[in-house]
N, C-alpha and C. Protein backbone atom coordinates (compact mmCIF):
# COMPACT_ATOMS: atom_id res chain seq x y z
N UNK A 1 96.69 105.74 132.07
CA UNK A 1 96.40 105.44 130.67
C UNK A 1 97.41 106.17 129.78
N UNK A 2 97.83 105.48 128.47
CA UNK A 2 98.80 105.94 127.92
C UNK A 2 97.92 107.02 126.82
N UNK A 3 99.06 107.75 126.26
CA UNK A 3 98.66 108.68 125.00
C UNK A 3 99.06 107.71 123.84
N UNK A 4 98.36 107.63 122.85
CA UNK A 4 98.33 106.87 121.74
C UNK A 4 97.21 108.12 120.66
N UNK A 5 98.26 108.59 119.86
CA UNK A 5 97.84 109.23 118.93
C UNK A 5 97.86 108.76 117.42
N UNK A 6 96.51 108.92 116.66
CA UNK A 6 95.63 108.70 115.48
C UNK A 6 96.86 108.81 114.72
N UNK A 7 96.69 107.93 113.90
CA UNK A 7 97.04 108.33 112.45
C UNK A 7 98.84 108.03 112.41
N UNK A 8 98.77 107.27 113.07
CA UNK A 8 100.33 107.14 113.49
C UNK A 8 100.87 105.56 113.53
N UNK A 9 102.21 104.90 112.77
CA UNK A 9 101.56 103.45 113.07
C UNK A 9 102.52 103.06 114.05
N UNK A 10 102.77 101.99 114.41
CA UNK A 10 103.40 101.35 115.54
C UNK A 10 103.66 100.38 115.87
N UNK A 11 104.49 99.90 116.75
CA UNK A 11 105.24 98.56 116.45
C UNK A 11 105.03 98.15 117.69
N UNK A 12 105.48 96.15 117.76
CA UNK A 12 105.27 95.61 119.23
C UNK A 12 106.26 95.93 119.87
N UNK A 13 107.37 96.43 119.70
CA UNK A 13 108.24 96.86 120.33
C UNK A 13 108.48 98.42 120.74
N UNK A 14 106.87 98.51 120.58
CA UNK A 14 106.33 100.38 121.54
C UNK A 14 107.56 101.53 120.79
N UNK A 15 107.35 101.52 119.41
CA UNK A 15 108.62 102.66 119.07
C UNK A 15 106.77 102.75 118.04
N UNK A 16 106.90 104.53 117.66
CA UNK A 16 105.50 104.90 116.34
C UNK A 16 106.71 105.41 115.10
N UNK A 17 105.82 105.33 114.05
CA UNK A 17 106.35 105.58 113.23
C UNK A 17 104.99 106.83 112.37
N UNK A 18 105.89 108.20 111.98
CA UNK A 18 104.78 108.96 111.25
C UNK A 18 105.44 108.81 109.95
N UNK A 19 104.51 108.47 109.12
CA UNK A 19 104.90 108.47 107.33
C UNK A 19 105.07 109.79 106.56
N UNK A 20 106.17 110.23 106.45
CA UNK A 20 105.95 111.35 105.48
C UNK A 20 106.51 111.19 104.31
N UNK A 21 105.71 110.98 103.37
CA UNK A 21 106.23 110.58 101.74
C UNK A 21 107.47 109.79 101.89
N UNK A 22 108.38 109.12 101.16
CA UNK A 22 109.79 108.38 101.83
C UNK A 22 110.06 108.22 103.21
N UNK A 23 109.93 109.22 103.67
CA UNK A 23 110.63 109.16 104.94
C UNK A 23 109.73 108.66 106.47
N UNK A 24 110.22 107.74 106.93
CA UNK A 24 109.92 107.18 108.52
C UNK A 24 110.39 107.96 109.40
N UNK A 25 109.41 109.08 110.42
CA UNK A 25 110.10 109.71 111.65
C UNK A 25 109.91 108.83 112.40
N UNK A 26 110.58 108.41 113.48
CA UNK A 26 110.25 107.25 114.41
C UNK A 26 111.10 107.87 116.01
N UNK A 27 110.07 107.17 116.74
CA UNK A 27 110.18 107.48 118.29
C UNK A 27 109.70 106.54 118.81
N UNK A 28 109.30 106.71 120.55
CA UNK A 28 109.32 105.71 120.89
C UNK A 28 107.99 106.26 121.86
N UNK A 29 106.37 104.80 122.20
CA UNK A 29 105.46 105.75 122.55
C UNK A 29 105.59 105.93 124.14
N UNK A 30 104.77 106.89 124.20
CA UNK A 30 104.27 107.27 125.34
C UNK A 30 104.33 105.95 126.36
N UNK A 31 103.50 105.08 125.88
CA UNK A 31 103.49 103.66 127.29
C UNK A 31 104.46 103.65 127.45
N UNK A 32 105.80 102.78 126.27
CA UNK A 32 107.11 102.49 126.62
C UNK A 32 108.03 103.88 127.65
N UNK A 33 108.04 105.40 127.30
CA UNK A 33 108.29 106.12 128.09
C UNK A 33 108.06 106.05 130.02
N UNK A 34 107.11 105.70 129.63
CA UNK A 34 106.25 105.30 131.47
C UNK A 34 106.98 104.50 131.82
N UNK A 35 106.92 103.25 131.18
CA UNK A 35 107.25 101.90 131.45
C UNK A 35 108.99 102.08 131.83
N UNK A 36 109.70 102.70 131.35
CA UNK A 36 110.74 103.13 131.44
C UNK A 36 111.48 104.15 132.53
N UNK A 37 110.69 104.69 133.19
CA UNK A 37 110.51 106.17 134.10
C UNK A 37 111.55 107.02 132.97
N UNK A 38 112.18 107.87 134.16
CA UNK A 38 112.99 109.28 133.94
C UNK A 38 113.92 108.73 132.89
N UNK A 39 114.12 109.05 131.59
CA UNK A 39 115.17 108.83 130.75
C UNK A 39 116.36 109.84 130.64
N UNK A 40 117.31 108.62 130.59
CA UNK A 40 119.47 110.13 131.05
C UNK A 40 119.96 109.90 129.82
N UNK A 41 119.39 108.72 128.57
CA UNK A 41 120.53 108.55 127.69
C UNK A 41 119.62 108.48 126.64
N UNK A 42 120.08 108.67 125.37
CA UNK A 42 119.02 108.22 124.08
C UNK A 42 120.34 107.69 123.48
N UNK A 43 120.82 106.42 123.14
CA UNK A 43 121.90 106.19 121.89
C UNK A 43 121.10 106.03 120.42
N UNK A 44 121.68 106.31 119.98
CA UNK A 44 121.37 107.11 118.60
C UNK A 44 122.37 106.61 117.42
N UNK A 45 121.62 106.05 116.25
CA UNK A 45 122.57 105.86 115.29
C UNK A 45 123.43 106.82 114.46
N UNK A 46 124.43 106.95 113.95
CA UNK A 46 124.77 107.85 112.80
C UNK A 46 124.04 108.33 111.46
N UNK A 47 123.65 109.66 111.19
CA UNK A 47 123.28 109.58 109.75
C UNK A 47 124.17 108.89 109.03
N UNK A 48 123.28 108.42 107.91
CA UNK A 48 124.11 107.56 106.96
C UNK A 48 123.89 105.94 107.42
N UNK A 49 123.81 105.71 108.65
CA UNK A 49 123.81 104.18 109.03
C UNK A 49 122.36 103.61 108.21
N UNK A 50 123.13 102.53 108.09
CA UNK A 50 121.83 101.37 107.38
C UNK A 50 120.76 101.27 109.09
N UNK A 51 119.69 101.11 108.90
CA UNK A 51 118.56 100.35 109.92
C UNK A 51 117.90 99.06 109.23
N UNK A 52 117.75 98.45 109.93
CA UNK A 52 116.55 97.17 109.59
C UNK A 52 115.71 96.90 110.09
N UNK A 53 114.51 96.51 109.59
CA UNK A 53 113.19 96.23 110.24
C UNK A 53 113.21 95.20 111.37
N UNK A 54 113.14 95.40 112.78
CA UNK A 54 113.43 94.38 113.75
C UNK A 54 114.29 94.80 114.34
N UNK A 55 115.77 95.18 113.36
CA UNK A 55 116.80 95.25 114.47
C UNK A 55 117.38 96.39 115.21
N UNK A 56 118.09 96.37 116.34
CA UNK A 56 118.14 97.13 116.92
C UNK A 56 118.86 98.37 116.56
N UNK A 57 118.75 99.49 116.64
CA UNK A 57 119.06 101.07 116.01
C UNK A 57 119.89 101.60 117.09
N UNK A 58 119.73 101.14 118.47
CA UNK A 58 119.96 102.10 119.50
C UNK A 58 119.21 102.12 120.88
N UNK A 59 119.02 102.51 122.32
CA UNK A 59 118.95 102.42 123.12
C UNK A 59 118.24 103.81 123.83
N UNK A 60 117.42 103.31 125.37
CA UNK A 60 116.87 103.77 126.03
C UNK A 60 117.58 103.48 127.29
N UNK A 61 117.94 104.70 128.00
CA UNK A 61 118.87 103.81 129.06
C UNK A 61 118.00 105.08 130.33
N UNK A 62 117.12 104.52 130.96
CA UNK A 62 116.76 105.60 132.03
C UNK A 62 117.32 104.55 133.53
N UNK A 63 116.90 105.64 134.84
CA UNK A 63 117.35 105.47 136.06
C UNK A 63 116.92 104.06 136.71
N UNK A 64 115.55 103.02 135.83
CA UNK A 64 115.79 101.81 136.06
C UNK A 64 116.56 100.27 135.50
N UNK A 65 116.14 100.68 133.89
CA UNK A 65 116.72 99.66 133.40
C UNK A 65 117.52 100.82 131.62
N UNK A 66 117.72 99.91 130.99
CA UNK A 66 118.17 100.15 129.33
C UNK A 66 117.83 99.56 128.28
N UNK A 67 116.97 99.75 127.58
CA UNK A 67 116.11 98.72 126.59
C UNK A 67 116.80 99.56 124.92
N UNK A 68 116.58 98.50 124.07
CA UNK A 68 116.66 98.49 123.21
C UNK A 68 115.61 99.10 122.11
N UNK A 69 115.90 100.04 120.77
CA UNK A 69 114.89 100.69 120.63
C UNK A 69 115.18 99.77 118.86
N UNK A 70 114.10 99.34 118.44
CA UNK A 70 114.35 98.65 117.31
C UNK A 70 113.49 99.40 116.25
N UNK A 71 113.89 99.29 114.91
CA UNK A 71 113.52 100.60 114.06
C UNK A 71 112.81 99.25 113.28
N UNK A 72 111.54 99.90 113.27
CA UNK A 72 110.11 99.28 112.60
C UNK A 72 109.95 99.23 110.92
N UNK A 73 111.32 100.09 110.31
CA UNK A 73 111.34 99.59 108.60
C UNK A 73 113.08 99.87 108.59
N UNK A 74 113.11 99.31 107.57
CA UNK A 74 114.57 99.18 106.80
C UNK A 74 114.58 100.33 106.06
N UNK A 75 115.90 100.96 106.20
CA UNK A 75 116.13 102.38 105.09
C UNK A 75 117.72 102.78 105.71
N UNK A 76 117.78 103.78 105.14
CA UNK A 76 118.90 104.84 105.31
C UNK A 76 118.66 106.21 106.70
N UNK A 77 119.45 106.20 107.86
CA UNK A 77 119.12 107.48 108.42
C UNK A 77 119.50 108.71 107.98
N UNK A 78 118.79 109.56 107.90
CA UNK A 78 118.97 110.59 107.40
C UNK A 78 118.98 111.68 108.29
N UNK A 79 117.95 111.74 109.51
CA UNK A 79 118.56 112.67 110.40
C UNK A 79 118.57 111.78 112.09
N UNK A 80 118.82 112.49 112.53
CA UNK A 80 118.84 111.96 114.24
C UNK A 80 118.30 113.14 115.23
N UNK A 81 118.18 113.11 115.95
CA UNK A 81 117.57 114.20 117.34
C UNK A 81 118.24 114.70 117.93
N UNK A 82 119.28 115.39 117.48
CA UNK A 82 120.22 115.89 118.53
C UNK A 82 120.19 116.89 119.76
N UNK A 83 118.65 117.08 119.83
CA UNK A 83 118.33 117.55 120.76
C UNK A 83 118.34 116.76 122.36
N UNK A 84 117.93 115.38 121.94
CA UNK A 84 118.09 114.53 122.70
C UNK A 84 119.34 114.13 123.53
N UNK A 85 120.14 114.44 122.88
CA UNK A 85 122.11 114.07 123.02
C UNK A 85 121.88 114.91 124.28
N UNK A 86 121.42 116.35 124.31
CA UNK A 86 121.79 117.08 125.52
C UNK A 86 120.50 116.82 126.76
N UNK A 87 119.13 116.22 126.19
CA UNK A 87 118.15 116.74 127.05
C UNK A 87 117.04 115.08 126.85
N UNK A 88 117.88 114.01 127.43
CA UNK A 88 117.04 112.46 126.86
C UNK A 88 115.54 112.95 127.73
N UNK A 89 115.15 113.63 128.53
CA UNK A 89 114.09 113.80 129.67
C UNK A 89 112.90 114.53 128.63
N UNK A 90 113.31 114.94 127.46
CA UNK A 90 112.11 115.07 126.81
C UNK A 90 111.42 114.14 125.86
N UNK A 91 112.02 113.17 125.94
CA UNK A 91 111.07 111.54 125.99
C UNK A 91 109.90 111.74 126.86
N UNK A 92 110.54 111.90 128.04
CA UNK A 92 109.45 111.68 129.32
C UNK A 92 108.70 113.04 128.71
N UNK A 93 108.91 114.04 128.59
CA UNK A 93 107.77 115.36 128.77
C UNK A 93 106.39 115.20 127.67
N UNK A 94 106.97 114.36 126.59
CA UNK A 94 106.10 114.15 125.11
C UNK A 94 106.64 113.51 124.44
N UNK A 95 106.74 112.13 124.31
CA UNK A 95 107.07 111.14 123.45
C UNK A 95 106.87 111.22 122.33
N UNK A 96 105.62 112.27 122.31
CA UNK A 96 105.58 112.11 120.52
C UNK A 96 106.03 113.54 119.76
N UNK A 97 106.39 114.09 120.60
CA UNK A 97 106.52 115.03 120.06
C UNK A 97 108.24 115.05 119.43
N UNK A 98 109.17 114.38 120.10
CA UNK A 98 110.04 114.26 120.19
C UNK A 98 111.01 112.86 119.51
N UNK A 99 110.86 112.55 118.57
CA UNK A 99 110.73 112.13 117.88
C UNK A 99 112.69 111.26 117.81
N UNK A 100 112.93 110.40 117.10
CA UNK A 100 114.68 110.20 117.69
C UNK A 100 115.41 110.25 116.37
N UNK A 101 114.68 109.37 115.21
CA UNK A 101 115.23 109.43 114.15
C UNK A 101 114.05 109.63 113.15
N UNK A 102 115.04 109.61 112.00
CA UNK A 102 113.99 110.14 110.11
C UNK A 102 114.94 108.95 109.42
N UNK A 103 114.34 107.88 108.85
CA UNK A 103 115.17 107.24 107.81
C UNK A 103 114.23 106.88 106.73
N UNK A 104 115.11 107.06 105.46
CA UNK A 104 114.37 106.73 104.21
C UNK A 104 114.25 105.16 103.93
N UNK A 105 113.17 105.38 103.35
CA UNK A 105 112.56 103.50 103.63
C UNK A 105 113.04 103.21 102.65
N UNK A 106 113.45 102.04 102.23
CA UNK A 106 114.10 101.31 101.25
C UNK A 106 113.31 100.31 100.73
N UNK A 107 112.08 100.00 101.70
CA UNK A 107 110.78 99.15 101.25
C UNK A 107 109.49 99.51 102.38
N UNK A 108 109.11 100.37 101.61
CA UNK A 108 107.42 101.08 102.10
C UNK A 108 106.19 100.02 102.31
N UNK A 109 106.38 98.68 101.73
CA UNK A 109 106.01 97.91 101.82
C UNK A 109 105.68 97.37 103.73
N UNK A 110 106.83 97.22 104.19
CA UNK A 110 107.26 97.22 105.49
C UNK A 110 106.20 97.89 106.34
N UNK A 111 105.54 98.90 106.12
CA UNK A 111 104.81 99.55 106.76
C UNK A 111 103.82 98.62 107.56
N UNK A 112 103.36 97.80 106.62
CA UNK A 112 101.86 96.79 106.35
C UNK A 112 101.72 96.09 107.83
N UNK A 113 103.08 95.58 108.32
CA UNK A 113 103.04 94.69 109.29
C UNK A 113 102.64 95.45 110.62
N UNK A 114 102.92 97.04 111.12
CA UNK A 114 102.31 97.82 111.65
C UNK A 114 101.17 98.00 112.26
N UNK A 115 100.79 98.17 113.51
CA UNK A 115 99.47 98.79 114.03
C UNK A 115 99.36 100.03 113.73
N UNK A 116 97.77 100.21 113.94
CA UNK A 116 97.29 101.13 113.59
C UNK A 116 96.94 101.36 115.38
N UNK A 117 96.19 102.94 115.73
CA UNK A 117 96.45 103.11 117.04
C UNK A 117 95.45 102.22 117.65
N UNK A 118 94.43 101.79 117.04
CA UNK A 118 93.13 101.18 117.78
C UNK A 118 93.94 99.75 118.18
N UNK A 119 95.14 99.55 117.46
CA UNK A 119 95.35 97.65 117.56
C UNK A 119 96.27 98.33 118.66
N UNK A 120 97.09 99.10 118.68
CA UNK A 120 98.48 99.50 119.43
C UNK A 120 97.63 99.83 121.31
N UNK A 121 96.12 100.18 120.95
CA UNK A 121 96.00 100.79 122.15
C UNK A 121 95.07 99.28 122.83
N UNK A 122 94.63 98.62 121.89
CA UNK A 122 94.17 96.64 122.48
C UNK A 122 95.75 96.26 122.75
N UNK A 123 96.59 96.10 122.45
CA UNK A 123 98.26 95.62 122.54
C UNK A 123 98.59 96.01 123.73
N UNK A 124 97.97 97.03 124.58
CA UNK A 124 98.63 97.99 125.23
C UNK A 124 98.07 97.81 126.51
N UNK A 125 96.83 97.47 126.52
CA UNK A 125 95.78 97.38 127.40
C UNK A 125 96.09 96.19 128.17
């Protein structure tokens, strides 16, 4: 069974998003981590890069396959995880804790289309 934590929203394409005033921290959950095994790579956009709702931001590349990680609102990045650059395996240890990017939303609106964890954890099931 996956970890799916409250208060957090989330997309069909298994990346959560936590709201903090402007800003979208976004990662990728716990199921998709599993689903993925041992992760070696996180690609990562540049601060400063535009994101869009849907499209793709960057990549998951572990020891079976490499999936695409698509950023759940449109904005500006503002920071990235560079913790990740040296250590992608703490995906696997806590997905949520670990978080990949922060971008400022450019339409908060965007949020709406989002699960909440009760729909993310029926989605999931």
């Amino acid at each position: 069974m996956s970890k799916i934590v409250e208060g957090l929203l989330y997309s069909e394409s298994h990346e959560w998003v936590k709201v903090e005033g402007n800003i979208a921290v976004i990662g990728v959950s716990d199921f998709a981590q599993k689903e993925m095994g041992e992760i070696t790579y996180v690609d990562m956009p540049e601060v400063d890069d535009e994101v869009e709702k849907g499209e793709s931001f960057g990549a998951l590349e572990s020891v079976k396959a490499a999936s695409d990680l698509y950023s759940p609102v449109s904005g500006k990045v503002v920071e990235v995880n560079e913790e990740l650059e040296d250590e992608p395996g703490k995906v696997n240890e806590d997905a949520f804790a670990n978080w990949i990017i922060k971008v400022e939303m450019s339409d908060a609106s965007e949020l709406e289309g989002l699960m909440d964890a009760a729909a993310y954890k029926a989605a999931t099931e």
